[in-house]
C-alpha atoms as a PDB file:
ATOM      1  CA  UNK A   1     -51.849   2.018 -16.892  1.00  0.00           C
ATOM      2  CA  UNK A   2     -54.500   4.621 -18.785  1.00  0.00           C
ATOM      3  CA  UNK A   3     -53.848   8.142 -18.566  1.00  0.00           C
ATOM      4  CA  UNK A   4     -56.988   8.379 -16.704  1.00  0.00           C
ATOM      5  CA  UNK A   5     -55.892   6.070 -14.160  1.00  0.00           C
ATOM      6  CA  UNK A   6     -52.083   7.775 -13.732  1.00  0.00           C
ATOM      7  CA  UNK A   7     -53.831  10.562 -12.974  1.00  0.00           C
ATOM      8  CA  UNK A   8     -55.761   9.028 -10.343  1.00  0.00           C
ATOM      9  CA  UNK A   9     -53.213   7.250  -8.721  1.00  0.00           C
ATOM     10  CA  UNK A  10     -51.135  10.266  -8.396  1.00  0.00           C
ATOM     11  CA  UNK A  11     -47.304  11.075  -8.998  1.00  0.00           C
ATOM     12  CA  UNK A  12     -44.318   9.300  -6.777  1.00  0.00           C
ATOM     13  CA  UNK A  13     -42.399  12.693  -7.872  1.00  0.00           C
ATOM     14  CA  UNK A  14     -44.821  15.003  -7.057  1.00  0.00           C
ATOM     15  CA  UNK A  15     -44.634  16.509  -3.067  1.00  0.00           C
ATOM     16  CA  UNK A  16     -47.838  17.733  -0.954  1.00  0.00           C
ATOM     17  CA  UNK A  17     -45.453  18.808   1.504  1.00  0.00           C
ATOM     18  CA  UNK A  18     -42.257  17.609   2.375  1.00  0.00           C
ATOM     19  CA  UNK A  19     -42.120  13.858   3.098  1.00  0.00           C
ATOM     20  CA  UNK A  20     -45.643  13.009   1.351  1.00  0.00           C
ATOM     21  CA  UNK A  21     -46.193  12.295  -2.300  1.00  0.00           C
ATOM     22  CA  UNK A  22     -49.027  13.003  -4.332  1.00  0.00           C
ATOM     23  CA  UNK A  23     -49.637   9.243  -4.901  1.00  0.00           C
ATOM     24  CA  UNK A  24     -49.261   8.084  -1.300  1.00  0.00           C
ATOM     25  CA  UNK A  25     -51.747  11.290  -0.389  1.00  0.00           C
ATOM     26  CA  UNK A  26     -54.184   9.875  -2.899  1.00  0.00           C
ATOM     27  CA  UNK A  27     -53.903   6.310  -2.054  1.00  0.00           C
ATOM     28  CA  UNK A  28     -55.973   7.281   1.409  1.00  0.00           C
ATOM     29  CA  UNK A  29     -58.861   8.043  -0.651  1.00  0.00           C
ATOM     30  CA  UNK A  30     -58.738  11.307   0.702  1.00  0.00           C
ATOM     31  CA  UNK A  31     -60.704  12.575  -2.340  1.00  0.00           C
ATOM     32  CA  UNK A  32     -63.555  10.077  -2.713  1.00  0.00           C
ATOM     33  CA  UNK A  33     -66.879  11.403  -1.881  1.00  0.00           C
ATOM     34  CA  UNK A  34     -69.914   9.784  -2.173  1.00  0.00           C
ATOM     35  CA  UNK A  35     -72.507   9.868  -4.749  1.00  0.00           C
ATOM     36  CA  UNK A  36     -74.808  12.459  -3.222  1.00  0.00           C
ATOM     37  CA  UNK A  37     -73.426  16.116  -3.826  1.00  0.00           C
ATOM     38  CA  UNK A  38     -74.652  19.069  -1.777  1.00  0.00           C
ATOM     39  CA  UNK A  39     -75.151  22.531  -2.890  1.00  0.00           C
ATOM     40  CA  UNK A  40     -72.993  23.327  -0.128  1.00  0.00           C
ATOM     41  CA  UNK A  41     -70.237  21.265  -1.568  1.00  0.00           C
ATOM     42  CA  UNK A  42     -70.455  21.737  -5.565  1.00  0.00           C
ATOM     43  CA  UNK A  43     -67.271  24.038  -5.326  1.00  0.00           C
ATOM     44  CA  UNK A  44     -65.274  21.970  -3.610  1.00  0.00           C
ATOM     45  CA  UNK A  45     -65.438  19.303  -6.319  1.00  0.00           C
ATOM     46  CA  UNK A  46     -63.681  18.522  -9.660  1.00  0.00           C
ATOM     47  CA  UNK A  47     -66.342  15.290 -11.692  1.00  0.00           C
ATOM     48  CA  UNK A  48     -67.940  12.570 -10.795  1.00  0.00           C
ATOM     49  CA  UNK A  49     -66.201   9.060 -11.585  1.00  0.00           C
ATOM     50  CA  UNK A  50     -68.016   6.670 -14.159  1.00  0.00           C
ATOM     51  CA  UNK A  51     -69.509   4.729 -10.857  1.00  0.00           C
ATOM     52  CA  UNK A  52     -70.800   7.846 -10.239  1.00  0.00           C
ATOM     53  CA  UNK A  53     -68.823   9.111  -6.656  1.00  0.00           C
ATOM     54  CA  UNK A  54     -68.019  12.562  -6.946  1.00  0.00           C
ATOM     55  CA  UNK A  55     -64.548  13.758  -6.558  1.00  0.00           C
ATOM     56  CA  UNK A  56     -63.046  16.336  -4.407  1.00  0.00           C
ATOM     57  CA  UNK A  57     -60.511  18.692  -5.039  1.00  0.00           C
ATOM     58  CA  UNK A  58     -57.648  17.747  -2.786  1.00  0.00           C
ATOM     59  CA  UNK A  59     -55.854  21.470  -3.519  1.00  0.00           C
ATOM     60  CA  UNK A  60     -59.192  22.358  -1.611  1.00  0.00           C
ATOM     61  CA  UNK A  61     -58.765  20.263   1.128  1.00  0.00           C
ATOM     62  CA  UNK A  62     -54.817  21.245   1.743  1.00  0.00           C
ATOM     63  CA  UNK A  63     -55.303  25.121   1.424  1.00  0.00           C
ATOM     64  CA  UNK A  64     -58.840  24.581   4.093  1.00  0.00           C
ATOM     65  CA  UNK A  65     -56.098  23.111   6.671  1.00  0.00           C
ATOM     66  CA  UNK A  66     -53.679  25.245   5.811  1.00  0.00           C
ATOM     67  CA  UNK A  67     -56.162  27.892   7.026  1.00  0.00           C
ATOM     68  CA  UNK A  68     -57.807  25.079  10.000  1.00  0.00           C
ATOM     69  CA  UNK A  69     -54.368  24.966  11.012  1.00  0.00           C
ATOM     70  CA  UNK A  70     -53.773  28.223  11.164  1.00  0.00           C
ATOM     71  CA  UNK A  71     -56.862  28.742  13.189  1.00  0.00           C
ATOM     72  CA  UNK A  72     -56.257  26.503  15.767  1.00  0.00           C
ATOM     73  CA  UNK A  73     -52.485  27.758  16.459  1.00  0.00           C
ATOM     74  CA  UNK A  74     -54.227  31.492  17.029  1.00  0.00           C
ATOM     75  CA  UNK A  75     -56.945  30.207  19.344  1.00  0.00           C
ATOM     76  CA  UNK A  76     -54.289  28.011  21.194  1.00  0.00           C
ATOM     77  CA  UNK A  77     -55.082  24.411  20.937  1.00  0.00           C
ATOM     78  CA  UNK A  78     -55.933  23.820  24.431  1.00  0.00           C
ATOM     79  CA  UNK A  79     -58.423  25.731  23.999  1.00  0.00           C
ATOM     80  CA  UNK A  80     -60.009  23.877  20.966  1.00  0.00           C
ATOM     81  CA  UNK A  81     -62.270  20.564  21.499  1.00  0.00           C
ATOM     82  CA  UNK A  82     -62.045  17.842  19.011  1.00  0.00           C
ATOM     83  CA  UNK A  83     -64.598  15.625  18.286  1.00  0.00           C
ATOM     84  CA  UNK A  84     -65.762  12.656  16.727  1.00  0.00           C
ATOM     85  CA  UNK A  85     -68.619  10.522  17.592  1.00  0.00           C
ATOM     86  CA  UNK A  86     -67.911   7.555  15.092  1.00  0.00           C
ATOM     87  CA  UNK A  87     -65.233   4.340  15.956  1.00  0.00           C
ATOM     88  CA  UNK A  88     -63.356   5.088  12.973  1.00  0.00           C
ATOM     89  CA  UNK A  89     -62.404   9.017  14.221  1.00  0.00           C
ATOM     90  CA  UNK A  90     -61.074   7.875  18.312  1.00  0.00           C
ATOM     91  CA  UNK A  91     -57.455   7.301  17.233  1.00  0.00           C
ATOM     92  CA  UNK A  92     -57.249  10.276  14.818  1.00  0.00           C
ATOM     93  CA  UNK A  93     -58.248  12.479  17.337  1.00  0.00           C
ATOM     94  CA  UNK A  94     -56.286  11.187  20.223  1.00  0.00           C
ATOM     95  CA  UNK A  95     -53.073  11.547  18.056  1.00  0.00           C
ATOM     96  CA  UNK A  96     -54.269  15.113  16.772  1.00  0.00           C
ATOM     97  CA  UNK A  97     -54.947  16.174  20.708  1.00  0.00           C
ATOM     98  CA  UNK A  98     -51.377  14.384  21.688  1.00  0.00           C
ATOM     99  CA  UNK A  99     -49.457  16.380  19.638  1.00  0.00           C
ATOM    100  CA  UNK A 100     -51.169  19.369  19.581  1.00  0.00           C
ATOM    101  CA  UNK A 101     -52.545  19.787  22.928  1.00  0.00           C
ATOM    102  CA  UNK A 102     -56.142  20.099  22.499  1.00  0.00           C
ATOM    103  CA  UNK A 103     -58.927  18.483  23.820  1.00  0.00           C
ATOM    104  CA  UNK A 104     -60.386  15.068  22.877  1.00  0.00           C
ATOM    105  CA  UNK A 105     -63.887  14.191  22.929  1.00  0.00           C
ATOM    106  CA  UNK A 106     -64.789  10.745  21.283  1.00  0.00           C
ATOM    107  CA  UNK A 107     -68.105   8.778  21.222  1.00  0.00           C
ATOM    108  CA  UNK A 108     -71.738   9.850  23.005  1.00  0.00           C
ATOM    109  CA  UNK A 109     -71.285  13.728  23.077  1.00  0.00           C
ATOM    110  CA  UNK A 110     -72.984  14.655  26.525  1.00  0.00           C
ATOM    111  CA  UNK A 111     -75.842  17.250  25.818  1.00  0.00           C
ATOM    112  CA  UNK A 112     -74.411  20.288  27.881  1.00  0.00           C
ATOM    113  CA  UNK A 113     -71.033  19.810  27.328  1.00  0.00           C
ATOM    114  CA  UNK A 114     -70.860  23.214  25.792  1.00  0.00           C
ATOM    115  CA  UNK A 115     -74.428  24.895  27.439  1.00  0.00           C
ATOM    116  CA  UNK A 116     -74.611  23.828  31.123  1.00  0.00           C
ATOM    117  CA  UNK A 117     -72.268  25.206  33.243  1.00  0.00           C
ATOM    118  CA  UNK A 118     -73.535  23.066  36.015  1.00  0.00           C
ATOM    119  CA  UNK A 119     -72.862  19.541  34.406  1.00  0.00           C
ATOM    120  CA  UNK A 120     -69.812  17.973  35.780  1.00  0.00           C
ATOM    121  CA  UNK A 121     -68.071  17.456  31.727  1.00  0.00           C
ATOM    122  CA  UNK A 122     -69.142  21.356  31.369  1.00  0.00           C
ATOM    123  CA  UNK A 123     -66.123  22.710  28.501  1.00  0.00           C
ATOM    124  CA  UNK A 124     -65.394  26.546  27.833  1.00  0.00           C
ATOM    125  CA  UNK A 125     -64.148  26.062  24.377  1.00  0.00           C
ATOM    126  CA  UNK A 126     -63.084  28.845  21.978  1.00  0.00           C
ATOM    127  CA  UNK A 127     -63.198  26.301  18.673  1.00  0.00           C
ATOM    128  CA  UNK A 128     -64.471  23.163  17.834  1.00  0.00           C
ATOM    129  CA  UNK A 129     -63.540  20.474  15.308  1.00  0.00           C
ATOM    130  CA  UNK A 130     -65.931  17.937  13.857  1.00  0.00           C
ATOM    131  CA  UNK A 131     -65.177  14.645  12.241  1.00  0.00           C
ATOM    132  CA  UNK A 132     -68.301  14.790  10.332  1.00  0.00           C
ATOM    133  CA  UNK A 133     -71.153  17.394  10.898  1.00  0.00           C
ATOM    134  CA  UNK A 134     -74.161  14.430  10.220  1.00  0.00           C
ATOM    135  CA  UNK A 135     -72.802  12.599  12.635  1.00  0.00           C
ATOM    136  CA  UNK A 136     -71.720  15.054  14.958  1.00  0.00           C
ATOM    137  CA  UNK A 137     -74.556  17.275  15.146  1.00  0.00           C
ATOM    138  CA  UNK A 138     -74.881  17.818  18.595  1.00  0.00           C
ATOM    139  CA  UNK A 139     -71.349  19.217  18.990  1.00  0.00           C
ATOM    140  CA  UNK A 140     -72.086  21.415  16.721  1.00  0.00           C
ATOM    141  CA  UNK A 141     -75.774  22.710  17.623  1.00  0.00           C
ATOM    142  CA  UNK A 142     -74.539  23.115  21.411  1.00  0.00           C
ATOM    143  CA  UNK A 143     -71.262  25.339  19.669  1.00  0.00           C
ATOM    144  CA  UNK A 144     -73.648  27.397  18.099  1.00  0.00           C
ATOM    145  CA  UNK A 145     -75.868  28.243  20.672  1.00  0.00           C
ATOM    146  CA  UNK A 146     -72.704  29.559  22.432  1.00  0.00           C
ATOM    147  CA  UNK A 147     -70.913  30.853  19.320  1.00  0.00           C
ATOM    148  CA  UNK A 148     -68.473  28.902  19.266  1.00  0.00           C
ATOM    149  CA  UNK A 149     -66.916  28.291  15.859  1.00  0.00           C
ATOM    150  CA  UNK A 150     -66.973  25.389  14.273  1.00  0.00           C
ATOM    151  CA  UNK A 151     -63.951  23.749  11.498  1.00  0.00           C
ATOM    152  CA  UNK A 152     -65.991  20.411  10.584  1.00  0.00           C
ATOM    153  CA  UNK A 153     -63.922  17.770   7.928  1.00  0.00           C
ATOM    154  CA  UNK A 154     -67.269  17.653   5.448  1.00  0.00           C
ATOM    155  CA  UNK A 155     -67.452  14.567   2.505  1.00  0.00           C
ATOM    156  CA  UNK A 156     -69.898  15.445  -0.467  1.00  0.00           C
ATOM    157  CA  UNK A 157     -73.064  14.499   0.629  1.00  0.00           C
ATOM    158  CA  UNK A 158     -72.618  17.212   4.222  1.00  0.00           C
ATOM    159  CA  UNK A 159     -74.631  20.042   4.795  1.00  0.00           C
ATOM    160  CA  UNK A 160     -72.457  23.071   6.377  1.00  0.00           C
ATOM    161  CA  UNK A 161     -75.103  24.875   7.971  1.00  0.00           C
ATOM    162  CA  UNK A 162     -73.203  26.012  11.163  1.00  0.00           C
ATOM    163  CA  UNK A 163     -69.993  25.167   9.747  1.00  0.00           C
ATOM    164  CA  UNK A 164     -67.501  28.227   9.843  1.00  0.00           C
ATOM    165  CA  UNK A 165     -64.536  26.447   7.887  1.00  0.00           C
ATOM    166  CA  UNK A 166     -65.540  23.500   5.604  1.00  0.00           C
ATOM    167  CA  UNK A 167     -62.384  20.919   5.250  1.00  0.00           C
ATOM    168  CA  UNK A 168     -63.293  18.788   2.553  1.00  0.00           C
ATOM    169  CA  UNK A 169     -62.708  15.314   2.312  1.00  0.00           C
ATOM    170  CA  UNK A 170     -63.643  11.646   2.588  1.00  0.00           C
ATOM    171  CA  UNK A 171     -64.550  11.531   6.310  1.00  0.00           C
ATOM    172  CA  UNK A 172     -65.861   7.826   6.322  1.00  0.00           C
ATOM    173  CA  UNK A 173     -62.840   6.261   5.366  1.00  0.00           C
ATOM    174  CA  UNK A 174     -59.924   5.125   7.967  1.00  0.00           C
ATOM    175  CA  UNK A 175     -57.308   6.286   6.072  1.00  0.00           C
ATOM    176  CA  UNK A 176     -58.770   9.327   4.701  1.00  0.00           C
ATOM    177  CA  UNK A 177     -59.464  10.324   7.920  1.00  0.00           C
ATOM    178  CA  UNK A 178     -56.377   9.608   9.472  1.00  0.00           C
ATOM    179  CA  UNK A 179     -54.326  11.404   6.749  1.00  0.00           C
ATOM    180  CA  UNK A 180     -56.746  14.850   6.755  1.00  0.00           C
ATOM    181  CA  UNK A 181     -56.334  14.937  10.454  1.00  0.00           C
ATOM    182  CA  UNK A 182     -52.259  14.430  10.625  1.00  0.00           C
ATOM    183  CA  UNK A 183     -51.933  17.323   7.965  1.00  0.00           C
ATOM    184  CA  UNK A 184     -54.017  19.359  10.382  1.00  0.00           C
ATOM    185  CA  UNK A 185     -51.560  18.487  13.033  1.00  0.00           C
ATOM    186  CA  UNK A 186     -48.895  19.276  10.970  1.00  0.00           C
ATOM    187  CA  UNK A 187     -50.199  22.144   9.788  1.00  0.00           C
ATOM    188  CA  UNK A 188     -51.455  23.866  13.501  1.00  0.00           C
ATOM    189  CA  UNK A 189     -47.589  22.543  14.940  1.00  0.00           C
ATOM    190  CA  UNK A 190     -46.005  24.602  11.872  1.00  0.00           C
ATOM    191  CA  UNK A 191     -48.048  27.597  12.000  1.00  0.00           C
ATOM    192  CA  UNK A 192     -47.481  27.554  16.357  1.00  0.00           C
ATOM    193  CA  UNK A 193     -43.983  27.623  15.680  1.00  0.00           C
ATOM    194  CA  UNK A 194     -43.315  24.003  16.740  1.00  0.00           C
ATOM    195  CA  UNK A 195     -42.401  22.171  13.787  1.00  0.00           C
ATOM    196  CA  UNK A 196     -40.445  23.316  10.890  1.00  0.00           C
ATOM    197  CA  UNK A 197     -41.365  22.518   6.800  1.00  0.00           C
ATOM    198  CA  UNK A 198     -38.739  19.858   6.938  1.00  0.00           C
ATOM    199  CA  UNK A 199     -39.161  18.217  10.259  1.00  0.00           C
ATOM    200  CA  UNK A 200     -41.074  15.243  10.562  1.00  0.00           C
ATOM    201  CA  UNK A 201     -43.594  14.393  12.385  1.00  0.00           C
ATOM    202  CA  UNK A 202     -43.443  12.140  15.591  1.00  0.00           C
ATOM    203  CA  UNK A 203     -46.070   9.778  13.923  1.00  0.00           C
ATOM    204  CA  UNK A 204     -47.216   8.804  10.290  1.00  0.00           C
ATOM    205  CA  UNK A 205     -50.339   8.979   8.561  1.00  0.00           C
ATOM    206  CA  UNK A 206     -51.180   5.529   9.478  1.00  0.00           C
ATOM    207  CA  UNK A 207     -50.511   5.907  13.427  1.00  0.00           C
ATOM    208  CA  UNK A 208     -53.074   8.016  12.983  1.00  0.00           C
ATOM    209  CA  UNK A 209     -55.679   5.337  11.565  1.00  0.00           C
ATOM    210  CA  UNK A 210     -57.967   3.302  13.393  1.00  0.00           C
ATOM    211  CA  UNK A 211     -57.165  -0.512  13.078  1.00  0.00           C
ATOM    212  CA  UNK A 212     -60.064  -3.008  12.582  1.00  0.00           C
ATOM    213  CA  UNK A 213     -59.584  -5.828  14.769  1.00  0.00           C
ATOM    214  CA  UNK A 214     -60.441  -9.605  13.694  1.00  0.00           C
ATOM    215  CA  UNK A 215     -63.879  -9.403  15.172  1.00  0.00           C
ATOM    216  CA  UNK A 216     -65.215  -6.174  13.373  1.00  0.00           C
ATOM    217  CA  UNK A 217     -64.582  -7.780   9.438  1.00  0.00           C
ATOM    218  CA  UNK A 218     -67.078  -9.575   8.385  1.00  0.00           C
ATOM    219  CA  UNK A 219     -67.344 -13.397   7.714  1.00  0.00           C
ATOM    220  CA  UNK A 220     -67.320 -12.580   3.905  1.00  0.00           C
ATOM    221  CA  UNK A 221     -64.731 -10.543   3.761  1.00  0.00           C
ATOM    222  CA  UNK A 222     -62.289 -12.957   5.373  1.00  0.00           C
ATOM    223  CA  UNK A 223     -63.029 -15.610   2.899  1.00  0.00           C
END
């Protein structure tokens, strides 16, 4: 293996926190952005690959949940909505809301939700989370009509207009996803007092991911 690639891969040796390597954080593809980079986003990057996908800092993304995390445990998670409106965020968010307490929000986000009192899903929030702010746009525009802040999991190619905490990271993979989101559950549990550094958690990274079935792979990729 090339030094380049030992670096990519990671270190077995090297701990993230307590119970998860470097190289098992890595192998998510927690880091892998696309090949579009916003203005928005330049600092949160390190260089692009050779195929061109730009690469994200993943010190950034722990110290932005450190801080998400520590967010969410001063709000009070039930008072925080999650949301995601793509397939591939339903499971992360369900385990994130299990163990945390907050409130889960998955698929068609009902215009009103935040804004009309009178509609019968109406939500007082406090915070809101995003799985991606492109494809969760209405969460967000109904949040900040009410000012209601908004932590939003951005990849490279997001714009964070309306965003008040960026997490960066690869939010259109399954295991990216799932992994970013279970270190924010960690980290809101630890910093409410309800897990310790050392404990672990009641599930793992992949618990938290989404599982294809049969029928969603394609016919050339089962060949």
């Amino acid at each position: 293996m090339s030094e380049h690639e030992d670096e990519e891969a990671g270190s077995d040796e090297k701990m993230v926190i307590p119970q998860l390597s470097e190289k098992s954080l890595l192998a998510t593809g927690i880091r892998i952005g696309t090949q579009v980079r916003t203005k928005n986003m330049e600092f949160f990057t390190t260089r692009p690959r050779p195929d061109g996908l730009h690469i994200i800092d993943y010190s950034k993304t722990l110290q932005r949940i450190d801080i998400a995390g520590r967010f969410i445990a001063f709000v009070g998670a039930p008072n925080v909505v999650v949301y995601a409106s793509k397939d591939y965020g339903k499971v992360p968010v369900e385990k994130f809301c299990e163990l945390t307490g907050a409130i889960p929000v998955t698929g068609r986000f009902m215009p009103g939700t935040f804004t009309n009192p009178l509609y019968p899903g109406h939500i007082d929030a406090d915070l809101v989370v995003v799985a991606d702010p492109a494809a969760d746009t209405q969460a967000i525009v109904e949040a900040s009509k009410m000012g209601i802040p908004v932590i939003a999991i951005c990849d490279t190619d997001n714009i964070t207009d309306d965003v008040d905490v960026v997490i960066p990271g690869n939010n259109r993979g399954r295991k990216a996803l799932a992994a970013i989101f279970w270190l924010l559950a960690r980290s809101v549990l630890t910093h409410a007092s309800l897990l310790t550094a050392e404990q672990p958690m009641k599930y793992t990274i992949d618990d938290f991911e989404t599982k294809l079935l049969e029928t969603d792979i394609p016919r050339d990729e089962e060949e």
